[in-house]
N, C-alpha and C. Protein backbone atom coordinates (compact mmCIF):
# COMPACT_ATOMS: atom_id res chain seq x y z
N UNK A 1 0.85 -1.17 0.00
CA UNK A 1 0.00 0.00 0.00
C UNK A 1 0.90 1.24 0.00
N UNK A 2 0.78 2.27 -1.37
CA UNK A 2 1.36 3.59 -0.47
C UNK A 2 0.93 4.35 0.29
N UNK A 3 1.92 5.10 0.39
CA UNK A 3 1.74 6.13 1.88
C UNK A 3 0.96 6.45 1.90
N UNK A 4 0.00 7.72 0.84
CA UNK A 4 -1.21 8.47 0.43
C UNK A 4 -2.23 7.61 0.96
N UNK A 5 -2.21 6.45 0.38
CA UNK A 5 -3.61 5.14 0.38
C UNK A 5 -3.54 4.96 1.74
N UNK A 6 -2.25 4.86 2.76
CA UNK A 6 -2.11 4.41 4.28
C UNK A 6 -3.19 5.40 5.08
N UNK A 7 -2.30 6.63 4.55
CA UNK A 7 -3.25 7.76 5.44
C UNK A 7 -4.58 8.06 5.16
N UNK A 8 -5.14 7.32 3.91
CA UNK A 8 -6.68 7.46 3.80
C UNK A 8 -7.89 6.46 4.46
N UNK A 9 -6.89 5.34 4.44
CA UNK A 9 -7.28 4.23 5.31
C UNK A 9 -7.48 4.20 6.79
N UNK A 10 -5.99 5.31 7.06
CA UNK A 10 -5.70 5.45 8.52
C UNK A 10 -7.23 6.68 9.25
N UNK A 11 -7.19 7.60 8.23
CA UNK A 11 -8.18 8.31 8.59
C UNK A 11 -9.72 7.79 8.31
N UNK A 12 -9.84 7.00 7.37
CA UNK A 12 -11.32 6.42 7.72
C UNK A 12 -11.37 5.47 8.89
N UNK A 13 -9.89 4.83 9.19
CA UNK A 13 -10.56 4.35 10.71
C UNK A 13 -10.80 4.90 11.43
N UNK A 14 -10.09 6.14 11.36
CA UNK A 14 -10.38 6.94 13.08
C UNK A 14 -11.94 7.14 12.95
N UNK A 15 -12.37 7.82 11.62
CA UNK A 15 -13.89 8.06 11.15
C UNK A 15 -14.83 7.02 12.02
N UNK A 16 -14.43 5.60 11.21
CA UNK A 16 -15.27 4.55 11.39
C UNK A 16 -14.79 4.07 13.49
N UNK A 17 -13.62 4.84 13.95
CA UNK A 17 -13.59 4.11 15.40
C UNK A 17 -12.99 2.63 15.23
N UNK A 18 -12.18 2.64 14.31
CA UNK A 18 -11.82 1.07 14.41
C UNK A 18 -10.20 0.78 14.81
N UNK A 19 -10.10 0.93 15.86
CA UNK A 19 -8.57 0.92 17.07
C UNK A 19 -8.05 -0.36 16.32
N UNK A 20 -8.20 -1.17 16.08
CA UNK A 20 -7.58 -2.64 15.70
C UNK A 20 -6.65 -1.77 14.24
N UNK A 21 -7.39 -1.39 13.19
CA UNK A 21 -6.71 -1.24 12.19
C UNK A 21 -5.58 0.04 12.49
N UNK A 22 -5.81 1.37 13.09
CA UNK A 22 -5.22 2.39 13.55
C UNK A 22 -4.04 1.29 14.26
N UNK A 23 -3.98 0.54 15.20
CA UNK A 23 -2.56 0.22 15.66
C UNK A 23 -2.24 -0.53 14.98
N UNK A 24 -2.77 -1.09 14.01
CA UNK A 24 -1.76 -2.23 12.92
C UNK A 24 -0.71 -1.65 12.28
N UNK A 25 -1.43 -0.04 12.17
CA UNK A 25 -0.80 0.52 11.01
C UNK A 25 0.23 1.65 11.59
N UNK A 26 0.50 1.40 12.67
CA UNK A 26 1.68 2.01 13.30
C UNK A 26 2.80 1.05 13.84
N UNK A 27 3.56 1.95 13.39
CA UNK A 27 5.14 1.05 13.51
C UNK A 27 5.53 0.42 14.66
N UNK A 28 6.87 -0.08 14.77
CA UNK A 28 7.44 -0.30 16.20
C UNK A 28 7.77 1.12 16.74
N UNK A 29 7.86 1.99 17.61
CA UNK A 29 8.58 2.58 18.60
C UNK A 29 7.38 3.86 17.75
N UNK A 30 6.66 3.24 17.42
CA UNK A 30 5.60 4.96 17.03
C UNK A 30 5.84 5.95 17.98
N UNK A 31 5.70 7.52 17.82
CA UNK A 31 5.37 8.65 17.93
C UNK A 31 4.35 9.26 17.89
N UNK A 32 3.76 10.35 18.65
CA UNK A 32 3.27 11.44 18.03
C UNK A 32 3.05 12.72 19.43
N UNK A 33 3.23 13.73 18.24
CA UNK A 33 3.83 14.82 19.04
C UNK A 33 2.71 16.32 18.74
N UNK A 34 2.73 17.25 19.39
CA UNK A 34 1.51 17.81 19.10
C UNK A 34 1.87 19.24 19.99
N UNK A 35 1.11 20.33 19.99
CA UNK A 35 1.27 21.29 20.72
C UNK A 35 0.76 20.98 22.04
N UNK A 36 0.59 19.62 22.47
CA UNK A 36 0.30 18.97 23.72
C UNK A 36 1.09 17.94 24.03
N UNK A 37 1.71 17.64 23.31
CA UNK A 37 2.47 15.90 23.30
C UNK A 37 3.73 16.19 22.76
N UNK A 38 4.42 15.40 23.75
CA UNK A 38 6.01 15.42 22.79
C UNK A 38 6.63 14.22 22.67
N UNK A 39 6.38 13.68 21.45
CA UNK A 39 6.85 12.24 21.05
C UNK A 39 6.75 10.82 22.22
N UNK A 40 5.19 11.08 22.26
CA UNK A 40 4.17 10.24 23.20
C UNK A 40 4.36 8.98 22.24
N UNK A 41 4.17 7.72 23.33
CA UNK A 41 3.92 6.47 22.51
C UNK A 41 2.56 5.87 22.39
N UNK A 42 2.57 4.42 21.51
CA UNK A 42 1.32 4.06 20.86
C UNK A 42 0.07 4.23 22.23
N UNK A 43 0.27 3.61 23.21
CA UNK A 43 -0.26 3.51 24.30
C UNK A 43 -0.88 4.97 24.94
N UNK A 44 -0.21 6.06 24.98
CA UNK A 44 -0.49 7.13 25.82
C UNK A 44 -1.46 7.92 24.45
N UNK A 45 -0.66 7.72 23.29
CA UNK A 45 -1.90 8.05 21.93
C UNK A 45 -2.80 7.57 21.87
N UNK A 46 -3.21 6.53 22.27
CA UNK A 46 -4.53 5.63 22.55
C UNK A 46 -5.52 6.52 23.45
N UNK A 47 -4.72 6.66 25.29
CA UNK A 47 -5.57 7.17 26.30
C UNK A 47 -5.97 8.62 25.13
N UNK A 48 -4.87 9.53 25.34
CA UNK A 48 -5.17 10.97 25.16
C UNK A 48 -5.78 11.65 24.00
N UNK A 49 -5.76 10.69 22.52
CA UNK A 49 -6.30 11.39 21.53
C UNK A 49 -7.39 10.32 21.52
N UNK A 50 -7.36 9.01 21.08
CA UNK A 50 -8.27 8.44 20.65
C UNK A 50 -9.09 8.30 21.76
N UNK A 51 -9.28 7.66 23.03
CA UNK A 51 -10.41 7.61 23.79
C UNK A 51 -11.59 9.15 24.24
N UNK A 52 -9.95 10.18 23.81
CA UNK A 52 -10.95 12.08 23.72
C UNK A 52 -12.13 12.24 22.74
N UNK A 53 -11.81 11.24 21.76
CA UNK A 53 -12.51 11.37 20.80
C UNK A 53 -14.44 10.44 20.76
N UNK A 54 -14.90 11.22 20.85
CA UNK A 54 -16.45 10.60 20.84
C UNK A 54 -17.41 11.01 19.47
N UNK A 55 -16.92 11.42 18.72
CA UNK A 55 -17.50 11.69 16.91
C UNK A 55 -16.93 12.46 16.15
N UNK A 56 -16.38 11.70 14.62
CA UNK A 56 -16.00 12.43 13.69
C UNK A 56 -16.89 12.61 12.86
N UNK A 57 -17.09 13.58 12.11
CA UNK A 57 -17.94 13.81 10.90
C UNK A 57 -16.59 13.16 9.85
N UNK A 58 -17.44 13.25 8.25
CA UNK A 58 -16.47 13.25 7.33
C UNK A 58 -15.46 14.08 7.25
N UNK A 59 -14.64 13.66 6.65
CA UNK A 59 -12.87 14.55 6.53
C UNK A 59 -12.83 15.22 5.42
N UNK A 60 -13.00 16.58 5.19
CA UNK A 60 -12.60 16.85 4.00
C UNK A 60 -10.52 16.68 3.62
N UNK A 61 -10.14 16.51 3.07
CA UNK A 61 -8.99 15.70 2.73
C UNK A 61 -8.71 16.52 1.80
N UNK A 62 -8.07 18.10 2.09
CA UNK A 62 -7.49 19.15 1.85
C UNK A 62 -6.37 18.98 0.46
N UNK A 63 -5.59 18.97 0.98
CA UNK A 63 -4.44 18.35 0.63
C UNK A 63 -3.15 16.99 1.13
N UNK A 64 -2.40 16.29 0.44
CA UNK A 64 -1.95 15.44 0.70
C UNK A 64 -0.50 15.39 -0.19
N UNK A 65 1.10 15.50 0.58
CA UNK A 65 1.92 15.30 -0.35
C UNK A 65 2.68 14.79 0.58
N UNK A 66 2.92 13.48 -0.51
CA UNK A 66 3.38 12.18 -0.31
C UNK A 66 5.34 12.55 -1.20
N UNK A 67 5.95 11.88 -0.64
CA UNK A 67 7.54 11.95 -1.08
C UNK A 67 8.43 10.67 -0.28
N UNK A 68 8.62 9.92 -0.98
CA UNK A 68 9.48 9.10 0.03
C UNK A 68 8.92 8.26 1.33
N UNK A 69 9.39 8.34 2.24
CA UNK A 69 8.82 8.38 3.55
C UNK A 69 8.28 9.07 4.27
N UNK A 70 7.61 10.63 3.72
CA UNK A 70 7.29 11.34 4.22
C UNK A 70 5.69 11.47 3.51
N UNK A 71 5.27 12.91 4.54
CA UNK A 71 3.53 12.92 3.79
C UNK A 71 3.51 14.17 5.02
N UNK A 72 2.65 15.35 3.82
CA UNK A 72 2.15 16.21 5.10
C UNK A 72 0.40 16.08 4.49
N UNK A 73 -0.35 16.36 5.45
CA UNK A 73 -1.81 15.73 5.01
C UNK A 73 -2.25 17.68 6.10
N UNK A 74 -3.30 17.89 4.92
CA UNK A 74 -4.25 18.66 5.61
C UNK A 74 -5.78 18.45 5.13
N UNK A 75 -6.40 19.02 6.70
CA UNK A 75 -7.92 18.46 6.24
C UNK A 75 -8.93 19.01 7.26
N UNK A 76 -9.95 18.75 6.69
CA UNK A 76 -11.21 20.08 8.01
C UNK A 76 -11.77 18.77 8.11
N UNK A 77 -12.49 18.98 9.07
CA UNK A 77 -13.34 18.42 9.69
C UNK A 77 -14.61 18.59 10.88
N UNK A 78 -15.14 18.09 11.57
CA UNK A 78 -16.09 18.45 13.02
C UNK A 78 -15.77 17.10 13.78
N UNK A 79 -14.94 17.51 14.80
CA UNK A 79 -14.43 16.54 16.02
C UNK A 79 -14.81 16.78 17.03
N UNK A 80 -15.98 15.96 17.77
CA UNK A 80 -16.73 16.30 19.01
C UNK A 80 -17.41 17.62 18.84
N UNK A 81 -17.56 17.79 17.78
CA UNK A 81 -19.12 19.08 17.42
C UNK A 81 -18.22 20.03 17.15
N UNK A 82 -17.00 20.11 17.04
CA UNK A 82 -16.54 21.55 17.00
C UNK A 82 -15.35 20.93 15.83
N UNK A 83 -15.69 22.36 14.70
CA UNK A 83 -14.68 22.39 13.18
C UNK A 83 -13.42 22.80 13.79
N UNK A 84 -12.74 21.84 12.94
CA UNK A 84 -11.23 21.70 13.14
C UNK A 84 -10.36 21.72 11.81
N UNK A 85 -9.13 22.15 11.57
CA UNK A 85 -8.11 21.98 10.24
C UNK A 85 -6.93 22.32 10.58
N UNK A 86 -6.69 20.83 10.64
CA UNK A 86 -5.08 20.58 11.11
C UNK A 86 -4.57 20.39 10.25
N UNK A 87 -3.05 20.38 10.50
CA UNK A 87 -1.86 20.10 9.56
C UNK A 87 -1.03 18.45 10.10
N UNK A 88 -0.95 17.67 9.23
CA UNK A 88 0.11 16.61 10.20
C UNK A 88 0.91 16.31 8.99
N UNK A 89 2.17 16.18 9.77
CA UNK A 89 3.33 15.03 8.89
C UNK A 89 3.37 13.98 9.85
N UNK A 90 3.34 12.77 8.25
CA UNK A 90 3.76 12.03 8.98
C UNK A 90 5.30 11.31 8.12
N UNK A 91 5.95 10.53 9.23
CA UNK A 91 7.06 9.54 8.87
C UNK A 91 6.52 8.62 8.84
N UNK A 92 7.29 7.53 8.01
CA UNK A 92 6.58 6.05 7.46
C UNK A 92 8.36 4.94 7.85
N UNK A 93 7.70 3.63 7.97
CA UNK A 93 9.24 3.05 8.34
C UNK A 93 8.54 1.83 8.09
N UNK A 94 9.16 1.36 6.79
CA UNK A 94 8.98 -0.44 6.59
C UNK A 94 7.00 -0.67 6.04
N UNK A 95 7.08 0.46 5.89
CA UNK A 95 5.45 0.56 5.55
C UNK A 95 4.39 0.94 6.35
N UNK A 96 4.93 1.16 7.26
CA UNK A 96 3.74 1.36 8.80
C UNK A 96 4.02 3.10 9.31
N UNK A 97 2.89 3.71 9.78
CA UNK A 97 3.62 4.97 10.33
C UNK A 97 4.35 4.89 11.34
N UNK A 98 5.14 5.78 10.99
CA UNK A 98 6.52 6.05 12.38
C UNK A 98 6.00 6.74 13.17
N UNK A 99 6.07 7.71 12.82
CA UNK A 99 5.49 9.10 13.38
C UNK A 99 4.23 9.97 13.07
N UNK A 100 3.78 10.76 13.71
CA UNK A 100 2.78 11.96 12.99
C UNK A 100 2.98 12.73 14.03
N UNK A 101 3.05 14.16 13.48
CA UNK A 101 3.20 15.39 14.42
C UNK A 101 2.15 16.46 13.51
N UNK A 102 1.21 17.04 14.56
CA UNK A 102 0.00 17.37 14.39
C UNK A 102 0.11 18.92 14.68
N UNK A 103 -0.33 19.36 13.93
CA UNK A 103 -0.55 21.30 13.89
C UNK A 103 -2.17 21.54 14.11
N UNK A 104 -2.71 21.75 15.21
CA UNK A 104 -4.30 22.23 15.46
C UNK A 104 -4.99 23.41 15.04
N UNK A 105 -5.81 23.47 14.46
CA UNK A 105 -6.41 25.14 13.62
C UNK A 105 -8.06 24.52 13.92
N UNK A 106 -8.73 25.70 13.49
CA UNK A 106 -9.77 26.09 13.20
C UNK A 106 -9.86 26.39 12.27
N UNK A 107 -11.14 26.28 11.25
CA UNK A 107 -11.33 26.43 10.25
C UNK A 107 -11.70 28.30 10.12
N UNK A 108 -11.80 28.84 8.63
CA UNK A 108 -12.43 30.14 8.79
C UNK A 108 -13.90 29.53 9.05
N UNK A 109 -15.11 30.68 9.11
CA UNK A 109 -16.33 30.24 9.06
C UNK A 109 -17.09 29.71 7.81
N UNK A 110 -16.23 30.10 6.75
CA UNK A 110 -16.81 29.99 5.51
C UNK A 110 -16.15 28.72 4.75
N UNK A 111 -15.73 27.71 5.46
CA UNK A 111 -15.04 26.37 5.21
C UNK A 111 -16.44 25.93 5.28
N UNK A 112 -16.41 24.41 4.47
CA UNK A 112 -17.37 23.69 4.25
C UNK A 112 -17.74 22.98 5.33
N UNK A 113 -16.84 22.60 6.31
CA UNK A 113 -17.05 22.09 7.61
C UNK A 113 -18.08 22.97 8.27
N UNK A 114 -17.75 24.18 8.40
CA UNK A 114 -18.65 25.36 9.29
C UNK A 114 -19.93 25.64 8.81
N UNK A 115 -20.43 24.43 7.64
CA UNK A 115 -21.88 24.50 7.21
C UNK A 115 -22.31 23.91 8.14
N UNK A 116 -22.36 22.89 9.08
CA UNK A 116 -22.72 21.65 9.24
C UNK A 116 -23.11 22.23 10.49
């Protein structure tokens, strides 16, 4: 699978809530780091982002550039009722993500998310 296809997969699980496929698809010694987190592992990413999480709407899927082992992905969305448009890179290692380090925004009001 490439990278692009990983992170579309990776993000319809979070969509769909499906934890089994999200940790398949992270590496050995995963990361992720955040204006809250600093290169937290699979386990503490579990408690602090994914169990925070109680509904995604659809992702709009901004942009996506893929190079190598790398990928920066942007995208709006509504996470727990409130529009969001983050930035993440991620690192890739042996096919699985390494890493992702996450940039948090708000959308303007006139994003397609802020219809909803």
């Amino acid at each position: 699978m490439n990278n692009e296809r990983l992170i579309k997969n990776y993000f319809t699980a979070w969509q769909n809530r499906d934890w089994d496929f999200v940790e398949s698809e992270l590496a050995e010694g995963f990361t992720f780091t955040s204006q809250y987190d600093d290169h937290i592992g699979k386990d503490e990413y579990k408690e602090k982002c994914w169990n925070a999480i109680r509904e995604i709407e659809d992702y709009e899927i901004v942009t996506i550039l893929a190079e190598g082992d790398e990928a920066f992905l942007w995208y709006k969305s509504r996470i727990n009722g409130e529009n969001v448009q983050n930035a993440e890179h991620f690192a890739f290692e042996d096919g699985k993500i390494k890493s992702v380090t996450v940039f948090f925004g708000r959308p303007e009001d006139d994003s397609p998310s802020a219809e909803k």
